[in-house]
C-alpha atoms as a PDB file:
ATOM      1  CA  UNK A   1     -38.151 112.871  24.504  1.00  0.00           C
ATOM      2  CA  UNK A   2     -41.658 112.996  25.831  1.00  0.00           C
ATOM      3  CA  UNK A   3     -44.380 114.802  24.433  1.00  0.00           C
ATOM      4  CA  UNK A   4     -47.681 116.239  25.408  1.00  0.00           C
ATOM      5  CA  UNK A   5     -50.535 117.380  23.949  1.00  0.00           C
ATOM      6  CA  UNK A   6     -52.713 120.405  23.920  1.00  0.00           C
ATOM      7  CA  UNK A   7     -56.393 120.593  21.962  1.00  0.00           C
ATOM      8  CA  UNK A   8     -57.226 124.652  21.727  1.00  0.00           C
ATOM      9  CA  UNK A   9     -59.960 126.204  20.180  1.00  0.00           C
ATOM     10  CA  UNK A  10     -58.552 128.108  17.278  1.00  0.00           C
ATOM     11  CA  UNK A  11     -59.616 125.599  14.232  1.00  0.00           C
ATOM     12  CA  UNK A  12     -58.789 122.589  17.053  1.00  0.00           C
ATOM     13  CA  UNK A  13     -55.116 123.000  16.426  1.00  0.00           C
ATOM     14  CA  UNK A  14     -52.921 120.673  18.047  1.00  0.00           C
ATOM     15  CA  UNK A  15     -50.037 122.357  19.999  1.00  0.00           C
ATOM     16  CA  UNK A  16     -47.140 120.207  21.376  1.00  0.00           C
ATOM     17  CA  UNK A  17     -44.307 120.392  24.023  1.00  0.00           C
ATOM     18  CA  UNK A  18     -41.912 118.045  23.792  1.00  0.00           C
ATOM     19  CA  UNK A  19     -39.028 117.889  26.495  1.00  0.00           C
ATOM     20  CA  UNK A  20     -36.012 116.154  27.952  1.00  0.00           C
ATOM     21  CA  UNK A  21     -37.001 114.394  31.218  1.00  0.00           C
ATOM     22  CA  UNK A  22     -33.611 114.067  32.058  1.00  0.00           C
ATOM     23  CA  UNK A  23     -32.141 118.099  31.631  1.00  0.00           C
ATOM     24  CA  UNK A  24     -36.210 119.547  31.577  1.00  0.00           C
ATOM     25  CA  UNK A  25     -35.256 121.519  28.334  1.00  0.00           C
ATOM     26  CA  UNK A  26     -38.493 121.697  26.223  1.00  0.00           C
ATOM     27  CA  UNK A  27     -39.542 123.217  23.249  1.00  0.00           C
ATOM     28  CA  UNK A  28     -43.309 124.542  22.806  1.00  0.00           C
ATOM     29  CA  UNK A  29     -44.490 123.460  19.069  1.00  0.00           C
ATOM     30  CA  UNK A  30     -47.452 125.795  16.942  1.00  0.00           C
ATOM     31  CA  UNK A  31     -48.452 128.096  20.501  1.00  0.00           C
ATOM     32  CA  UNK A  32     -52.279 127.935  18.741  1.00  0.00           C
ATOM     33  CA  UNK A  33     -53.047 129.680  22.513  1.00  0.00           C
ATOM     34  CA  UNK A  34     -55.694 132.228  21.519  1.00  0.00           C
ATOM     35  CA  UNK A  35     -57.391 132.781  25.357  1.00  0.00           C
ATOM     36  CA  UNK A  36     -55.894 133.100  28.777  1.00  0.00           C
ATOM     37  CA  UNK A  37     -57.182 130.064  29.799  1.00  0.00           C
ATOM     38  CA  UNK A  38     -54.994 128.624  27.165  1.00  0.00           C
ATOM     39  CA  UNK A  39     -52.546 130.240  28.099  1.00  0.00           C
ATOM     40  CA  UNK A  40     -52.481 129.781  31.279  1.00  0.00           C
ATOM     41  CA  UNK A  41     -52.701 125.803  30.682  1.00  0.00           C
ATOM     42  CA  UNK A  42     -49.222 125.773  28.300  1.00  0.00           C
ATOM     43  CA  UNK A  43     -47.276 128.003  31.244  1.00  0.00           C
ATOM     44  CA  UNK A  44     -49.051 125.786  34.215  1.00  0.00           C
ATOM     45  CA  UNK A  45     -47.511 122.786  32.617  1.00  0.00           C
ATOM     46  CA  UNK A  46     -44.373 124.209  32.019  1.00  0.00           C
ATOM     47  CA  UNK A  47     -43.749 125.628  35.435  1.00  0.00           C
ATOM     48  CA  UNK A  48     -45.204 123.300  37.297  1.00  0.00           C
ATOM     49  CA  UNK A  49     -43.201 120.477  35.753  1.00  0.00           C
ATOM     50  CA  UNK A  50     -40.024 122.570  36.346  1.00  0.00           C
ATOM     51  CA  UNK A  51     -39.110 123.380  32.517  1.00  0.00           C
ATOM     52  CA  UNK A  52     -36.528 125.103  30.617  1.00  0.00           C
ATOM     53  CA  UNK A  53     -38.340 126.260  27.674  1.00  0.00           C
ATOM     54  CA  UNK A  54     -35.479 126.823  24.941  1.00  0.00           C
ATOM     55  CA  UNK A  55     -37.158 126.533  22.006  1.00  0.00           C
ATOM     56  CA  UNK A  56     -40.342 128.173  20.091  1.00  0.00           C
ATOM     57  CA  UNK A  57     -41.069 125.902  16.818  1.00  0.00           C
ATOM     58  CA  UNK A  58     -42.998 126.671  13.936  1.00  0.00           C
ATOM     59  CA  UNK A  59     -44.440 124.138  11.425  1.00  0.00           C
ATOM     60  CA  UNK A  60     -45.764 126.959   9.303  1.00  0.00           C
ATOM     61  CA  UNK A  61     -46.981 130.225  10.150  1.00  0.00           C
ATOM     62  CA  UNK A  62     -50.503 130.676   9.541  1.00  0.00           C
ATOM     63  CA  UNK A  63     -52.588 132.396  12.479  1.00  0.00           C
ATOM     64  CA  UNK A  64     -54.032 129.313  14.374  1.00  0.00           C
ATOM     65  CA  UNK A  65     -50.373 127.383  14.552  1.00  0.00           C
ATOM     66  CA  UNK A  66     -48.251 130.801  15.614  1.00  0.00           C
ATOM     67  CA  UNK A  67     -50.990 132.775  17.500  1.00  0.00           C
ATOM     68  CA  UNK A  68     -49.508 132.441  21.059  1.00  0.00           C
ATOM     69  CA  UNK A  69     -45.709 132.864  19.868  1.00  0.00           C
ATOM     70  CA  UNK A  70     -45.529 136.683  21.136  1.00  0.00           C
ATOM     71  CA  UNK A  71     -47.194 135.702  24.195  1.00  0.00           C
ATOM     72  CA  UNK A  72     -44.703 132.660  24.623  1.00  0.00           C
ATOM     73  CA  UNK A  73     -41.666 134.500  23.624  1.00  0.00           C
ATOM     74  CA  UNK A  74     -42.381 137.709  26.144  1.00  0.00           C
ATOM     75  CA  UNK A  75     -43.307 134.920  28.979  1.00  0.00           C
ATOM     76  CA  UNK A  76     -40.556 133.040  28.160  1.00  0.00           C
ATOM     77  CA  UNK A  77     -37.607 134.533  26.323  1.00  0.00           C
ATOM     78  CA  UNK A  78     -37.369 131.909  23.839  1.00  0.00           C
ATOM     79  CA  UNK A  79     -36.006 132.203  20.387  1.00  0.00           C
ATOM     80  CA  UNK A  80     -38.833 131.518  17.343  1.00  0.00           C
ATOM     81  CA  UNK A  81     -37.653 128.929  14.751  1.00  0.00           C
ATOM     82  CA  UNK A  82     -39.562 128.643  11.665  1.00  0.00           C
ATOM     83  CA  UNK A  83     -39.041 128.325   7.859  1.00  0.00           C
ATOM     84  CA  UNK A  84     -37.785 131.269   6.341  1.00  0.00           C
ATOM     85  CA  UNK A  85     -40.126 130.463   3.164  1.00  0.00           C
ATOM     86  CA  UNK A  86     -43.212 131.236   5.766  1.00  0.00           C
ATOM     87  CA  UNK A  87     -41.630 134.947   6.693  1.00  0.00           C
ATOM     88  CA  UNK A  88     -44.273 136.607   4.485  1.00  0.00           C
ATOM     89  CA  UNK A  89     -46.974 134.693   6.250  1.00  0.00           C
ATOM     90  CA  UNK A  90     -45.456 135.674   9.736  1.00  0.00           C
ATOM     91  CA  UNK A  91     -45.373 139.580   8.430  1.00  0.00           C
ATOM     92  CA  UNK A  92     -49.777 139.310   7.719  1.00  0.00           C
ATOM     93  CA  UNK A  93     -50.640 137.777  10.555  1.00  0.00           C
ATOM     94  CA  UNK A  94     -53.190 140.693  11.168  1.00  0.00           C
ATOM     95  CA  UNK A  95     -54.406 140.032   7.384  1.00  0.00           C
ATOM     96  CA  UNK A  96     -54.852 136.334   8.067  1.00  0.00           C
ATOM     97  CA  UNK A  97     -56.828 137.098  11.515  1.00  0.00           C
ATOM     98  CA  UNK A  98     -59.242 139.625   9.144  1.00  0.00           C
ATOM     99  CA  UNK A  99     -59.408 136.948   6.265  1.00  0.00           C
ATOM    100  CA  UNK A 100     -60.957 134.148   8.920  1.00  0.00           C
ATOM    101  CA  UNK A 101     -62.963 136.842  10.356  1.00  0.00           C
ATOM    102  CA  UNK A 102     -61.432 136.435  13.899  1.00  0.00           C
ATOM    103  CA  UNK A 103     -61.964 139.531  16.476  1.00  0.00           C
ATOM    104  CA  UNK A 104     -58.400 139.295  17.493  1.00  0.00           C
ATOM    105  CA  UNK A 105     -55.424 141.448  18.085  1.00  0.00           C
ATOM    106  CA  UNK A 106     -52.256 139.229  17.357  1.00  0.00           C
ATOM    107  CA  UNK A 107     -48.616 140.426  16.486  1.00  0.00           C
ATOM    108  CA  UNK A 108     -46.541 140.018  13.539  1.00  0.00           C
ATOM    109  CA  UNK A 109     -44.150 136.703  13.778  1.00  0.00           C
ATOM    110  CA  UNK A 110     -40.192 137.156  13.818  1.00  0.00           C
ATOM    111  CA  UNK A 111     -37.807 134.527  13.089  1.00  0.00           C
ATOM    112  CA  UNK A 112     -35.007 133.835  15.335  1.00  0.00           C
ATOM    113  CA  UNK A 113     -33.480 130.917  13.899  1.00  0.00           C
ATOM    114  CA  UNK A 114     -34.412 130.282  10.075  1.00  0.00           C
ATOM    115  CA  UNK A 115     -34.504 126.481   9.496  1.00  0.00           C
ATOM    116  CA  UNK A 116     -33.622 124.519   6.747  1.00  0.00           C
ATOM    117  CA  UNK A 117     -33.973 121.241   5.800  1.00  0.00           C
ATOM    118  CA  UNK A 118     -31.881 118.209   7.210  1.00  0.00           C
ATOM    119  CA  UNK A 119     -31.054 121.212  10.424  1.00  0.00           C
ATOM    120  CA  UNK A 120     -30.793 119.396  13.684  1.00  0.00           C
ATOM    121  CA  UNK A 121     -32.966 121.227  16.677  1.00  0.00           C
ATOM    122  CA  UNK A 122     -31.374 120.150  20.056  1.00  0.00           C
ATOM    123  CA  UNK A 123     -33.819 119.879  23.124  1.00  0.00           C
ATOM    124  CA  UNK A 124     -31.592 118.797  25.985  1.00  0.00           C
ATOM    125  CA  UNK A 125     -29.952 115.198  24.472  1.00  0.00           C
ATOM    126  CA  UNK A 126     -33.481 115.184  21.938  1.00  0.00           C
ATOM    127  CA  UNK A 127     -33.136 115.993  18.942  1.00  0.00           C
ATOM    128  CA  UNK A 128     -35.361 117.161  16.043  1.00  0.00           C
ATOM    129  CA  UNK A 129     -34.813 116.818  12.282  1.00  0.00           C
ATOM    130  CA  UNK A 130     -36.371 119.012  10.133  1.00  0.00           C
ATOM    131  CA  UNK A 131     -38.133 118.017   7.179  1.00  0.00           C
ATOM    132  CA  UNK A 132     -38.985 120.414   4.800  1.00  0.00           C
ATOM    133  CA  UNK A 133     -42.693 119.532   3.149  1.00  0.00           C
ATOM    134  CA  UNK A 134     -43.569 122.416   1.020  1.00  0.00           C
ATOM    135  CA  UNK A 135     -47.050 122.489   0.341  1.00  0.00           C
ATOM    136  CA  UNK A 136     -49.980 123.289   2.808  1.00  0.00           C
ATOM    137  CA  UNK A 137     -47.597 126.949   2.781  1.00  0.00           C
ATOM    138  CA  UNK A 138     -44.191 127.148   1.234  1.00  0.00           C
ATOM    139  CA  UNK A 139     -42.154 127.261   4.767  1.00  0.00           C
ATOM    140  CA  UNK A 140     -44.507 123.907   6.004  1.00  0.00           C
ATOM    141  CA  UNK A 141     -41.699 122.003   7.414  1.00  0.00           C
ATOM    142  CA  UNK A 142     -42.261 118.348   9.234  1.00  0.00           C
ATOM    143  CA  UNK A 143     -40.233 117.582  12.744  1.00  0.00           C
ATOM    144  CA  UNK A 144     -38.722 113.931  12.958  1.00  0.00           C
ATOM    145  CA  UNK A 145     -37.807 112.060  16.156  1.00  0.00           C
ATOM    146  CA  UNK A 146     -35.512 109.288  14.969  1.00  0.00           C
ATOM    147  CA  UNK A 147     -34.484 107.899  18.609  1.00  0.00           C
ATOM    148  CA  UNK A 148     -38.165 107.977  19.870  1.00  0.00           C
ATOM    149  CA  UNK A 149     -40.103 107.299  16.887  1.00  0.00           C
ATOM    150  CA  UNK A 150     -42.348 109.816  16.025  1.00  0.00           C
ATOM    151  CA  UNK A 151     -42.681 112.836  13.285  1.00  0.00           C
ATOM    152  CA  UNK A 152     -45.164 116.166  14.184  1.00  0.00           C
ATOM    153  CA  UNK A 153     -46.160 116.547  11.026  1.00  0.00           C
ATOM    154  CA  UNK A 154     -47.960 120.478  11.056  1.00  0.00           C
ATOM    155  CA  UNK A 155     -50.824 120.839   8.185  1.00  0.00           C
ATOM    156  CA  UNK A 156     -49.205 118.066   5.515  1.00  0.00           C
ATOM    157  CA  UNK A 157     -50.486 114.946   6.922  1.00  0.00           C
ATOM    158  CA  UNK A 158     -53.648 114.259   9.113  1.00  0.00           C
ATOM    159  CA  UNK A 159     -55.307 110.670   9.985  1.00  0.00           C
ATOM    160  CA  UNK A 160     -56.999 110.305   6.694  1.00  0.00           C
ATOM    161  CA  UNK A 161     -56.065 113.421   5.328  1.00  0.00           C
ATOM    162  CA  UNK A 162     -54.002 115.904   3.787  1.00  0.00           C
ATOM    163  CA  UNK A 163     -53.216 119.692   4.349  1.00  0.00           C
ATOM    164  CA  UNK A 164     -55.668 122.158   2.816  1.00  0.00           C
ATOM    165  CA  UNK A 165     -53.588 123.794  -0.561  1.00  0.00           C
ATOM    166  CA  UNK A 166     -56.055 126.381  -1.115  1.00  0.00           C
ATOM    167  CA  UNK A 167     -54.846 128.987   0.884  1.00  0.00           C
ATOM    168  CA  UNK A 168     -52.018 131.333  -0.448  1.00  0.00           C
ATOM    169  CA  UNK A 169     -48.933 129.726  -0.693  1.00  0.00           C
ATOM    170  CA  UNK A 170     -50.717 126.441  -0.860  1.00  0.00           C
ATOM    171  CA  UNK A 171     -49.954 123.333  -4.019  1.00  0.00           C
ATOM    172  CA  UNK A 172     -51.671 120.291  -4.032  1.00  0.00           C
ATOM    173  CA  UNK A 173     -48.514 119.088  -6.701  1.00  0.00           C
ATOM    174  CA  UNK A 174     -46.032 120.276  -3.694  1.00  0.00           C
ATOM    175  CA  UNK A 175     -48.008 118.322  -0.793  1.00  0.00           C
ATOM    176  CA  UNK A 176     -47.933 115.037  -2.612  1.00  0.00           C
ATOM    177  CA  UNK A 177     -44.129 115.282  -3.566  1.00  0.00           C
ATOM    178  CA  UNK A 178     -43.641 116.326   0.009  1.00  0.00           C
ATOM    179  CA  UNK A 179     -45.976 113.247   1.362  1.00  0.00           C
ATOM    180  CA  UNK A 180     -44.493 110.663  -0.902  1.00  0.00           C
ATOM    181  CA  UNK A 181     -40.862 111.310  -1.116  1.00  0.00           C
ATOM    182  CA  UNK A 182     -39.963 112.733   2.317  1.00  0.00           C
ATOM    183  CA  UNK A 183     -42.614 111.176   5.026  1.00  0.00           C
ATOM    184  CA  UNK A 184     -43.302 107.730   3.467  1.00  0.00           C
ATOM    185  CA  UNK A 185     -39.507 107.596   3.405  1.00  0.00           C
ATOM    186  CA  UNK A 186     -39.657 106.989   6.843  1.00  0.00           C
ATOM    187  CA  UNK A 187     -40.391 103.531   9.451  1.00  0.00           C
ATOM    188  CA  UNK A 188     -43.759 102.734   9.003  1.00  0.00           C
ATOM    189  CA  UNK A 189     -44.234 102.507  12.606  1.00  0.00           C
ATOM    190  CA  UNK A 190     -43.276 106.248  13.006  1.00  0.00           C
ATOM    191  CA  UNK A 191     -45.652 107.907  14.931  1.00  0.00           C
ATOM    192  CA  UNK A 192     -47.679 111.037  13.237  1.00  0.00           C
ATOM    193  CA  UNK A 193     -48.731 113.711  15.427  1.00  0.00           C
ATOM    194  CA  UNK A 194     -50.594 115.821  13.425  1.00  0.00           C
ATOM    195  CA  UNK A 195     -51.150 120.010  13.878  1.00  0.00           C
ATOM    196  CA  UNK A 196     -55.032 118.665  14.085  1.00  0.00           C
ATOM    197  CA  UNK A 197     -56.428 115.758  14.952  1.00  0.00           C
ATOM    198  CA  UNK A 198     -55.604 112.338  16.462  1.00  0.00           C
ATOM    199  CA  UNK A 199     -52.218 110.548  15.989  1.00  0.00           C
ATOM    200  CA  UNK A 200     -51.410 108.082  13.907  1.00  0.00           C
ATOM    201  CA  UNK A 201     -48.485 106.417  12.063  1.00  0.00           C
ATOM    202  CA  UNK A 202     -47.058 106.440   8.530  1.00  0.00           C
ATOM    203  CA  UNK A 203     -47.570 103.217   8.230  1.00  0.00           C
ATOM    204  CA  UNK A 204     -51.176 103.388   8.467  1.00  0.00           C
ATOM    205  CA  UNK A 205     -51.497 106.203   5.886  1.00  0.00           C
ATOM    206  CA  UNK A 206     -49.509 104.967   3.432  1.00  0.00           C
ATOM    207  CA  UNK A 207     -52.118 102.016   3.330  1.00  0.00           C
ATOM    208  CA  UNK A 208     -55.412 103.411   4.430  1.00  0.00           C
ATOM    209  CA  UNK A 209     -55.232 107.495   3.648  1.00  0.00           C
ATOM    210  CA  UNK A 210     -58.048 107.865   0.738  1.00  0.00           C
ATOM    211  CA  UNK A 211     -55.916 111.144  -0.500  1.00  0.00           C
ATOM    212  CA  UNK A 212     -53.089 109.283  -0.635  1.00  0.00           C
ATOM    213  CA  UNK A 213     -54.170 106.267  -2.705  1.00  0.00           C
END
């Protein structure tokens, strides 16, 4: 699959869509879209490159990762997969907006499709296994591409650096279990694309990540 990258504002979240060159299925990963210019950057790309978009994906669901999903969804008419662990997080997204202070209306997040882990997500011939990394939030769940390399890793693992566990829902106990067991499990020349910040691989983190040490 191919992947592409969009910086928004909102905390400088990292949104992905990755797609299927070959049927243009794509999937839209953490809509952080919080303007119409941002918006209007995620559909430009879409449309313009002629895609399918089948899939809305969720690595948790605090405000600045699932702030665009109603917008997306409406646009689009594409189901919302997400951890069901994160459902209470989805319900207050109006109570997270007024806890960061942010003059924002944004809706309440529904699940479609309620993922669990070692659950396959199909995008065209991609596919996605989900990783379940409970610790930045209970639903925090990790995406692996095994054919193409590369893991989007949400709020659990950054380039030098870890997800924040001081938000509700949050253990620092969980995010290192979650770290150590599930994503330095995998190649060390996976790829990391974190929900903030520049890529890297696990590789590289396992040996270098001062958290981690």
């Amino acid at each position: 699959m191919k992947i592409a990258r969009f910086n928004l504002s909102l905390f400088g979240i990292n949104t992905y869509a990755l797609y299927d060159p070959a049927t243009k299925d794509c999937a839209i990963i953490d809509p952080g879209m919080s303007s119409e210019a941002e918006r209007n950057a995620v559909a430009t790309f879409i449309d313009n490159n002629h895609l399918n978009l089948t899939h809305i994906i969720n690595t948790h669901l605090h405000i600045d990762h699932a702030i665009g999903n109603s917008w997306l969804k409406s646009k689009y008419a594409a189901p919302v997969l997400a951890s069901e662990s994160d459902l209470p997080l989805g319900e207050r997204m109006r109570d997270q907006a007024t806890m960061f202070g942010l003059p924002i209306k944004v809706d309440a997040v529904e699940i479609d499709r309620k993922l669990n882990d070692g659950d396959i997500i199909s995008i065209g011939e991609g596919r996605l296994k989900v990783i379940t990394v409970p610790g930045h939030s209970k639903g925090s769940i990790a995406l692996y591409d095994e054919a193409d390399g590369f893991l989007i890793s949400g709020d659990t693992l950054f380039a030098g650096g870890v997800g924040r566990t001081d938000l509700p829902g949050g253990s620092s106990k969980e995010l290192m279990e979650s770290i150590h067991t599930k994503l330095f499990k995998l190649p060390k020349d996976t790829v990391v694309y974190p929900g903030h910040g520049p890529a890297t691989t696990i590789g590289h983190e396992m040996h270098s990540n001062p958290f981690l040490q």
